[in-house]
PDB file of N, CA and C in Angstrom:
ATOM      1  N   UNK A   1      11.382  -5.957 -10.142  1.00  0.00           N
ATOM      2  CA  UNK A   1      10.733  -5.734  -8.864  1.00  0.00           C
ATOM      3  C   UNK A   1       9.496  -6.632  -8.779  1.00  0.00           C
ATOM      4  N   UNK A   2       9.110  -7.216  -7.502  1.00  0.00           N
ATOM      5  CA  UNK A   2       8.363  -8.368  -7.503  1.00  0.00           C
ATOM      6  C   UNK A   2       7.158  -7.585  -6.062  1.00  0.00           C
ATOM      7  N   UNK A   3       6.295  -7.805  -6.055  1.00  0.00           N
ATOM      8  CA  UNK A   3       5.441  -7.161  -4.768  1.00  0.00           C
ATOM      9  C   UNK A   3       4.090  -8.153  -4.486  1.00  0.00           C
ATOM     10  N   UNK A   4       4.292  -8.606  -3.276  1.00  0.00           N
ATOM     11  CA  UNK A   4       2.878  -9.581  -2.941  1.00  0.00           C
ATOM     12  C   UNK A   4       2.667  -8.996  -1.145  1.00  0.00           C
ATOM     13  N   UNK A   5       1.585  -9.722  -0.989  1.00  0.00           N
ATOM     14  CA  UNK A   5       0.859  -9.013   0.253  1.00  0.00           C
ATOM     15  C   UNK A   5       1.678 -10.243   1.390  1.00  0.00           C
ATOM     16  N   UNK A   6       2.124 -10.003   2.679  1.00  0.00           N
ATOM     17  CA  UNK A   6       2.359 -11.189   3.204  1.00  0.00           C
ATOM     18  C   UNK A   6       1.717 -10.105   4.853  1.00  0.00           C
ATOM     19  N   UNK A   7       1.384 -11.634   5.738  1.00  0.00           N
ATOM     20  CA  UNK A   7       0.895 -11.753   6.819  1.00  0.00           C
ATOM     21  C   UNK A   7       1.816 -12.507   8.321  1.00  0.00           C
ATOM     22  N   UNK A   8       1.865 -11.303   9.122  1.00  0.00           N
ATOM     23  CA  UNK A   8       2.749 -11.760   9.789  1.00  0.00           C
ATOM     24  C   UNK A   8       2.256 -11.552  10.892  1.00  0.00           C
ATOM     25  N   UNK A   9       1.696 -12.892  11.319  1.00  0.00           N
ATOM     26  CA  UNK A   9      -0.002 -12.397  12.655  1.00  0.00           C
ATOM     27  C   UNK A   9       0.701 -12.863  13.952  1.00  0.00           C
ATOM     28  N   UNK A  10       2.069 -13.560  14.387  1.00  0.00           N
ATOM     29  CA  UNK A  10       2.852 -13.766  15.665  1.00  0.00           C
ATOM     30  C   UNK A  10       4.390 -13.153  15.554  1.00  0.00           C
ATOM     31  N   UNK A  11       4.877 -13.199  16.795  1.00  0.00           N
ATOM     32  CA  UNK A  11       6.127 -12.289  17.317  1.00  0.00           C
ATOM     33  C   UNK A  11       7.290 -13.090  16.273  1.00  0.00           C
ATOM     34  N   UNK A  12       7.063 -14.660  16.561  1.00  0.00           N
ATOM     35  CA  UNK A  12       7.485 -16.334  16.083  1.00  0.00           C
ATOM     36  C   UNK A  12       7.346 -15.968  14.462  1.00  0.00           C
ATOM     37  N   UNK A  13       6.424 -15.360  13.916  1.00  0.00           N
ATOM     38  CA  UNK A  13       6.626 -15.044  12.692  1.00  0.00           C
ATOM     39  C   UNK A  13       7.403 -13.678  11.874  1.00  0.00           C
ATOM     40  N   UNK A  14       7.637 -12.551  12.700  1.00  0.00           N
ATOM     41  CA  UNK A  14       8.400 -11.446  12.016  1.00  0.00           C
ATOM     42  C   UNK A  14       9.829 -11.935  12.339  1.00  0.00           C
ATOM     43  N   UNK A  15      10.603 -12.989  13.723  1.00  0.00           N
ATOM     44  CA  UNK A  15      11.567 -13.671  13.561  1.00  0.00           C
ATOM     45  C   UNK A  15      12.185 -13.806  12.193  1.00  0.00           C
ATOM     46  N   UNK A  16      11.111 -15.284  12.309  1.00  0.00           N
ATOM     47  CA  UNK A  16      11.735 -16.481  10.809  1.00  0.00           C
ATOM     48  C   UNK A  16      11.256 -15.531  10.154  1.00  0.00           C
ATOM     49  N   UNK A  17      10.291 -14.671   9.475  1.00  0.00           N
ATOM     50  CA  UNK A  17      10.313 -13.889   8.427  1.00  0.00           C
ATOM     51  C   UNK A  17      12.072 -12.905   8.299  1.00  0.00           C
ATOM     52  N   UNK A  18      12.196 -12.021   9.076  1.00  0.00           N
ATOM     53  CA  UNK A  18      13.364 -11.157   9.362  1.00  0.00           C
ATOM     54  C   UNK A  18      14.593 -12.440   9.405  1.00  0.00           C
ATOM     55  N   UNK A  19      14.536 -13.104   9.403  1.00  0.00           N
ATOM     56  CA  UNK A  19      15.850 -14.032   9.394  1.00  0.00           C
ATOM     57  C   UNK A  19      16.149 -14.616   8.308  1.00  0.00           C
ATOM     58  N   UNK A  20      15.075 -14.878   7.164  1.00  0.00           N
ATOM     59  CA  UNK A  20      14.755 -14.987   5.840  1.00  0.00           C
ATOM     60  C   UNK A  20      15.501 -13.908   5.037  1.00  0.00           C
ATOM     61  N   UNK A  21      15.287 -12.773   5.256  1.00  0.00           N
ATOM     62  CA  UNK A  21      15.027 -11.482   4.315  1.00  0.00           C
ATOM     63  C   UNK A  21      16.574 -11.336   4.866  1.00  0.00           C
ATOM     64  N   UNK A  22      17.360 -11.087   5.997  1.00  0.00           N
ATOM     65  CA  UNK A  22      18.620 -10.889   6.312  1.00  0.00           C
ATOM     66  C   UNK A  22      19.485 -12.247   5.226  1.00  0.00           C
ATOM     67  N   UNK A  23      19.321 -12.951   4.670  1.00  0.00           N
ATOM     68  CA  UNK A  23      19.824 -13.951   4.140  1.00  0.00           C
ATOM     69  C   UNK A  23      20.303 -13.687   2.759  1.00  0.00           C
ATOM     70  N   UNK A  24      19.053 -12.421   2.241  1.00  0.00           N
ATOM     71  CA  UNK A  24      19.175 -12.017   0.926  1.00  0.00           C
ATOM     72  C   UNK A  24      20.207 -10.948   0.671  1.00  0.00           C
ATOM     73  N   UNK A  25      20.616 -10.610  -0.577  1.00  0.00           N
ATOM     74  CA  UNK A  25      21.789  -9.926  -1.209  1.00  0.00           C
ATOM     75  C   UNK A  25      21.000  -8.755  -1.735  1.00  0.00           C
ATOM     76  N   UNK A  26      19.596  -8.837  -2.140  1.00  0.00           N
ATOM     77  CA  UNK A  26      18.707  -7.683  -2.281  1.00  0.00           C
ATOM     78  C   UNK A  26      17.964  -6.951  -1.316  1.00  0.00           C
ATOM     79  N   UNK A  27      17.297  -5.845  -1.619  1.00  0.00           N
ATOM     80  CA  UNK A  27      16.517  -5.085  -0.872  1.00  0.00           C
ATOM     81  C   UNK A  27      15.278  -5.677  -0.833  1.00  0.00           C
ATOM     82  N   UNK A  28      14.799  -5.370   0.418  1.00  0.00           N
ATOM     83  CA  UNK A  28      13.200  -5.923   0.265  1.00  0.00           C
ATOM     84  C   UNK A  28      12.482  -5.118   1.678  1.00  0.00           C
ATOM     85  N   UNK A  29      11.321  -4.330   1.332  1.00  0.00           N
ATOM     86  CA  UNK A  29      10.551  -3.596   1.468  1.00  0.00           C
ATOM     87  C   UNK A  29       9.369  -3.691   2.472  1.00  0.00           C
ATOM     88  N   UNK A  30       8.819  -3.028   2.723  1.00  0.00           N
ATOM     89  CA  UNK A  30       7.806  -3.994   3.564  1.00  0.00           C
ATOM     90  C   UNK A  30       7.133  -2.140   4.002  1.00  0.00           C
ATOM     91  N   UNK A  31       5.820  -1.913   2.906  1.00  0.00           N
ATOM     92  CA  UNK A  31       4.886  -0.775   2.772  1.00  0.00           C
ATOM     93  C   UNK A  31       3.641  -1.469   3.631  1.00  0.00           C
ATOM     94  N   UNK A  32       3.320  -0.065   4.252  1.00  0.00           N
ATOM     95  CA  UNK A  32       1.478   0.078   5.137  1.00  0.00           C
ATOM     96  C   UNK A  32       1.216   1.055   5.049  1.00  0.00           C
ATOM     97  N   UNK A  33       0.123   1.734   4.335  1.00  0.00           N
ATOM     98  CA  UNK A  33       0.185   2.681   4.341  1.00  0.00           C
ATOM     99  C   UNK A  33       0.914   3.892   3.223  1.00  0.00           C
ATOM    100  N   UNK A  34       1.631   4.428   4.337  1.00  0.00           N
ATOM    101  CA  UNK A  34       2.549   5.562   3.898  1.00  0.00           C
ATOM    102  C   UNK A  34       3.710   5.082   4.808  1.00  0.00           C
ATOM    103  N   UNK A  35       3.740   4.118   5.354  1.00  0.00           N
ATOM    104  CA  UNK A  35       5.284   4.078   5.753  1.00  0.00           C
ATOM    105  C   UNK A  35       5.803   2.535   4.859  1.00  0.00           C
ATOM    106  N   UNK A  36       7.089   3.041   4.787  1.00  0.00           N
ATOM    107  CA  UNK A  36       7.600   1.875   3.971  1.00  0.00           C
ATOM    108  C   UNK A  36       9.414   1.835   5.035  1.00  0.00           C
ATOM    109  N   UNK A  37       9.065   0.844   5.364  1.00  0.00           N
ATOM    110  CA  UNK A  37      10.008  -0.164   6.054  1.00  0.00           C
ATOM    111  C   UNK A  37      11.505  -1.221   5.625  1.00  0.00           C
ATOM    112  N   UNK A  38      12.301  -0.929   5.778  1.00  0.00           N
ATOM    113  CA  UNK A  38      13.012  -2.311   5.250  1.00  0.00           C
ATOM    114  C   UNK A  38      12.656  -3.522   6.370  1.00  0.00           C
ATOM    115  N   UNK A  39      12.173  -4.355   5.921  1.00  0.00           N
ATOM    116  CA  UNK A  39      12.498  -5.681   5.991  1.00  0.00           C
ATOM    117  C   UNK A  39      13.314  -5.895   6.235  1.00  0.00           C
ATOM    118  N   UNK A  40      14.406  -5.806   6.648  1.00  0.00           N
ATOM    119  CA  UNK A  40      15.718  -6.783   7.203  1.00  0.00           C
ATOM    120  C   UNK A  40      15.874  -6.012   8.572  1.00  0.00           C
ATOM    121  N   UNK A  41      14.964  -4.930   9.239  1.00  0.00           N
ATOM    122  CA  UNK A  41      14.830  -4.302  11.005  1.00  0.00           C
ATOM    123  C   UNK A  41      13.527  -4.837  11.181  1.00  0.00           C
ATOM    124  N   UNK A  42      13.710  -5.657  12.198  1.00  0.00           N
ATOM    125  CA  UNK A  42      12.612  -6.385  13.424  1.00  0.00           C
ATOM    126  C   UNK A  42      12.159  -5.218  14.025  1.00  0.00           C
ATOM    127  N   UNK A  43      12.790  -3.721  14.282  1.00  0.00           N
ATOM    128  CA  UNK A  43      12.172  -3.181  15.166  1.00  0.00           C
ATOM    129  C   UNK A  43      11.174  -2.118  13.869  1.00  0.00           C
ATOM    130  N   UNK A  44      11.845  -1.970  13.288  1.00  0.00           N
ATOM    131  CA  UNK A  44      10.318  -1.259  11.263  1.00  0.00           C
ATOM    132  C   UNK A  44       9.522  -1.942  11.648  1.00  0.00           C
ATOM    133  N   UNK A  45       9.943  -3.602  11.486  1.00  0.00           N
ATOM    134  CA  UNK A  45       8.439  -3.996  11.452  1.00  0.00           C
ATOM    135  C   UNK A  45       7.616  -3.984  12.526  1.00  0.00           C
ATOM    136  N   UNK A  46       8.030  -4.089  13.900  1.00  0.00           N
ATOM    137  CA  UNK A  46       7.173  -4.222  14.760  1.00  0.00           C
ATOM    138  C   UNK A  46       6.651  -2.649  14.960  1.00  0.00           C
ATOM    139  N   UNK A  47       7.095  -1.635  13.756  1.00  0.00           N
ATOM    140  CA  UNK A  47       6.404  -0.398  14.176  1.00  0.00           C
ATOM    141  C   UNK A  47       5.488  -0.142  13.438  1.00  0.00           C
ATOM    142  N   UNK A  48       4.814  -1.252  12.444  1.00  0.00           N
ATOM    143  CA  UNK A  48       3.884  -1.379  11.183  1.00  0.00           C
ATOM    144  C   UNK A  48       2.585  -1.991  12.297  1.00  0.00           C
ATOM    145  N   UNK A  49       1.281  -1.697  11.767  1.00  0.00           N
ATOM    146  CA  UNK A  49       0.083  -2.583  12.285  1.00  0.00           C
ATOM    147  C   UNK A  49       0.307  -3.758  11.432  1.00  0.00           C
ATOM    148  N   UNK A  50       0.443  -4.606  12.640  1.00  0.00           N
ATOM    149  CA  UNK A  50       0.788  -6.616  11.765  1.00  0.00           C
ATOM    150  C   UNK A  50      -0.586  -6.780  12.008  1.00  0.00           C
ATOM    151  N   UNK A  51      -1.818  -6.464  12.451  1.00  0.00           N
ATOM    152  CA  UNK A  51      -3.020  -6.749  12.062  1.00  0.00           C
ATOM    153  C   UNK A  51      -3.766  -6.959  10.857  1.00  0.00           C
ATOM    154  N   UNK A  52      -2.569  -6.455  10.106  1.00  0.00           N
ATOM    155  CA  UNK A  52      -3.295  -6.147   8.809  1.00  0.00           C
ATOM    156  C   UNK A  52      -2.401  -6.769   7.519  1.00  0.00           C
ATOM    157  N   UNK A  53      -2.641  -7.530   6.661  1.00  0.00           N
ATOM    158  CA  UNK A  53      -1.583  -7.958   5.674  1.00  0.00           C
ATOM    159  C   UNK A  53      -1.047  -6.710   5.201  1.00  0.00           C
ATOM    160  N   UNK A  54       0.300  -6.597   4.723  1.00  0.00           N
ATOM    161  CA  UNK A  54       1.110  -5.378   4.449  1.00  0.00           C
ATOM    162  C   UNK A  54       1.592  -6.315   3.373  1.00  0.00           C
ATOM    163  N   UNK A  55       2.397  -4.873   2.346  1.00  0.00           N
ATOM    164  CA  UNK A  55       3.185  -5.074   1.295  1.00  0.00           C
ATOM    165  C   UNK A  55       3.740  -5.377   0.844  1.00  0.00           C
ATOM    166  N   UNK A  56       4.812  -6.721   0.439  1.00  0.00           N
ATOM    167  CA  UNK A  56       6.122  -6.281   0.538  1.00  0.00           C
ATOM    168  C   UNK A  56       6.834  -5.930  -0.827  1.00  0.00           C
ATOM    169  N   UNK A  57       8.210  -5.783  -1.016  1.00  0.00           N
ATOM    170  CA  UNK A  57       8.098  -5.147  -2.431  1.00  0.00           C
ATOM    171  C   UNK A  57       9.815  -5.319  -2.445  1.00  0.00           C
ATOM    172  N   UNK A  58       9.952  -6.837  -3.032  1.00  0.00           N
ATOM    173  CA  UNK A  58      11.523  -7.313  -3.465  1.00  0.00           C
ATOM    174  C   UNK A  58      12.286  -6.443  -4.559  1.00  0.00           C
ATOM    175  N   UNK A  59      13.460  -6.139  -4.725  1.00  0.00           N
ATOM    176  CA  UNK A  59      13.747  -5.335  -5.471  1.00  0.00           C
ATOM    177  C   UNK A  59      14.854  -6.210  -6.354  1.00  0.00           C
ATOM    178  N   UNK A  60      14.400  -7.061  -7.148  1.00  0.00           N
ATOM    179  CA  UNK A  60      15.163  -8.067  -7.647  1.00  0.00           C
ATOM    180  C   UNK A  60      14.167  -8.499  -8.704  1.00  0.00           C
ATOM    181  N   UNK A  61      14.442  -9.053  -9.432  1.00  0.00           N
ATOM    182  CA  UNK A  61      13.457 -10.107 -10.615  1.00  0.00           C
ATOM    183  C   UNK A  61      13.415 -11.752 -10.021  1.00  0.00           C
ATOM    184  N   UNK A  62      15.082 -11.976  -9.578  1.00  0.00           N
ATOM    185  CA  UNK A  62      15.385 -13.014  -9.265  1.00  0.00           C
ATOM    186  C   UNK A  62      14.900 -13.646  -7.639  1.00  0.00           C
ATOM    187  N   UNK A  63      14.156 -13.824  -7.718  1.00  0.00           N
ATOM    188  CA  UNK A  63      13.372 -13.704  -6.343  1.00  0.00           C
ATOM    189  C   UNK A  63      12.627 -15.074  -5.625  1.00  0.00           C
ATOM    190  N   UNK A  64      12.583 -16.101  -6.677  1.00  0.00           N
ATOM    191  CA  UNK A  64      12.463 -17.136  -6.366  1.00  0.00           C
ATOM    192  C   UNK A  64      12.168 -18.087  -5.072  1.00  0.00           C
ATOM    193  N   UNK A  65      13.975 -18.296  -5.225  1.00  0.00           N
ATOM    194  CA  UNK A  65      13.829 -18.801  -4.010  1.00  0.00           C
ATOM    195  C   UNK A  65      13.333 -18.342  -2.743  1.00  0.00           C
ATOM    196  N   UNK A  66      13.794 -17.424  -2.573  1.00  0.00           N
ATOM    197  CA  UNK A  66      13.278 -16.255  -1.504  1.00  0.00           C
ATOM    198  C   UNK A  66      12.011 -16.094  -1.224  1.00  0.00           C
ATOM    199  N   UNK A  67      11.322 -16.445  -2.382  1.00  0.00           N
ATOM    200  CA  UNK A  67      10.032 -16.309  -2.505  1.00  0.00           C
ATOM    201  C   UNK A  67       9.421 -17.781  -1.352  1.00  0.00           C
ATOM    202  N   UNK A  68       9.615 -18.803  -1.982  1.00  0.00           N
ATOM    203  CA  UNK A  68       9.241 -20.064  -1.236  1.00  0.00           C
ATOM    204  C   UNK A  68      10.011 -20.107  -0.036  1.00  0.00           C
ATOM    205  N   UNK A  69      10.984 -19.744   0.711  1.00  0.00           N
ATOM    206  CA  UNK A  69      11.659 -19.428   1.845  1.00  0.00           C
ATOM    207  C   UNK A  69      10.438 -18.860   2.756  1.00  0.00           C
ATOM    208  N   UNK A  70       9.477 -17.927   2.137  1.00  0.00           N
ATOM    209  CA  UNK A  70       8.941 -17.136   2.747  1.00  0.00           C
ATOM    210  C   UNK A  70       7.134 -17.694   2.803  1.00  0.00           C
ATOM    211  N   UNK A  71       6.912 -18.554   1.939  1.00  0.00           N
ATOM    212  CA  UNK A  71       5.622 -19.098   1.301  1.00  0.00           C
ATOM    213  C   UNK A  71       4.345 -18.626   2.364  1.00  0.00           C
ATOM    214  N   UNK A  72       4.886 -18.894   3.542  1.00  0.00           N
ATOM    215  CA  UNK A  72       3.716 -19.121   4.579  1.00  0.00           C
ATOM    216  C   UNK A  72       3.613 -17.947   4.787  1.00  0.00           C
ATOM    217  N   UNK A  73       4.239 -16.909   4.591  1.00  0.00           N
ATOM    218  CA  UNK A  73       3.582 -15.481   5.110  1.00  0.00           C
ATOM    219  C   UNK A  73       2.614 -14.988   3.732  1.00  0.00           C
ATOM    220  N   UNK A  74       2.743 -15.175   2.815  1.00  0.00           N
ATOM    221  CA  UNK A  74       2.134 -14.922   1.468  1.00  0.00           C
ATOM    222  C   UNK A  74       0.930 -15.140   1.556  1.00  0.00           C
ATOM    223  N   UNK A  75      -0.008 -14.078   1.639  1.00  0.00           N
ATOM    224  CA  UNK A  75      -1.830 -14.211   1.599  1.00  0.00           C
ATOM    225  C   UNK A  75      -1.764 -14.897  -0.398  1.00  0.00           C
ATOM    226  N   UNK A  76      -2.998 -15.489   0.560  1.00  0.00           N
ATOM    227  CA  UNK A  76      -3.337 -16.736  -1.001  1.00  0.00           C
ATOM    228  C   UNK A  76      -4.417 -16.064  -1.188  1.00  0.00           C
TER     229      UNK A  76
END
């Protein structure tokens, strides 16, 4: 299991993010709070505050690529 903070501050970004994560063969997560979301429903996420960097939380080791697929949402 792999977990980093990512930022998804336009509409243009939970898209290509959600079109990313639908690509994968694993689960992947997406916590605020107390609600925890899958990632692969556009409408979870748009029910999260995107004001705020949120969770996400891959359920794989192998995560790699997926990882750089996704780079630009990843708080540095």
């Amino acid at each position: 299991m792999t977990a980093v903070k990512i930022k998804l501050g336009t509409i243009n970004d939970v898209k290509e993010f959600v079109n990313a994560v639908t690509l994968c063969d694993f689960e992947v997560d997406l916590v605020s709070g107390k609600y925890v979301i899958d990632a692969k429903s556009i409408m979870g996420i748009f029910s999260l505050d995107l004001t705020q960097p949120v969770n996400m939380i891959i359920h794989t080791d192998e995560c790699g690529k997926f990882l750089q697929d996704v780079d630009k949402f990843i708080e540095k």
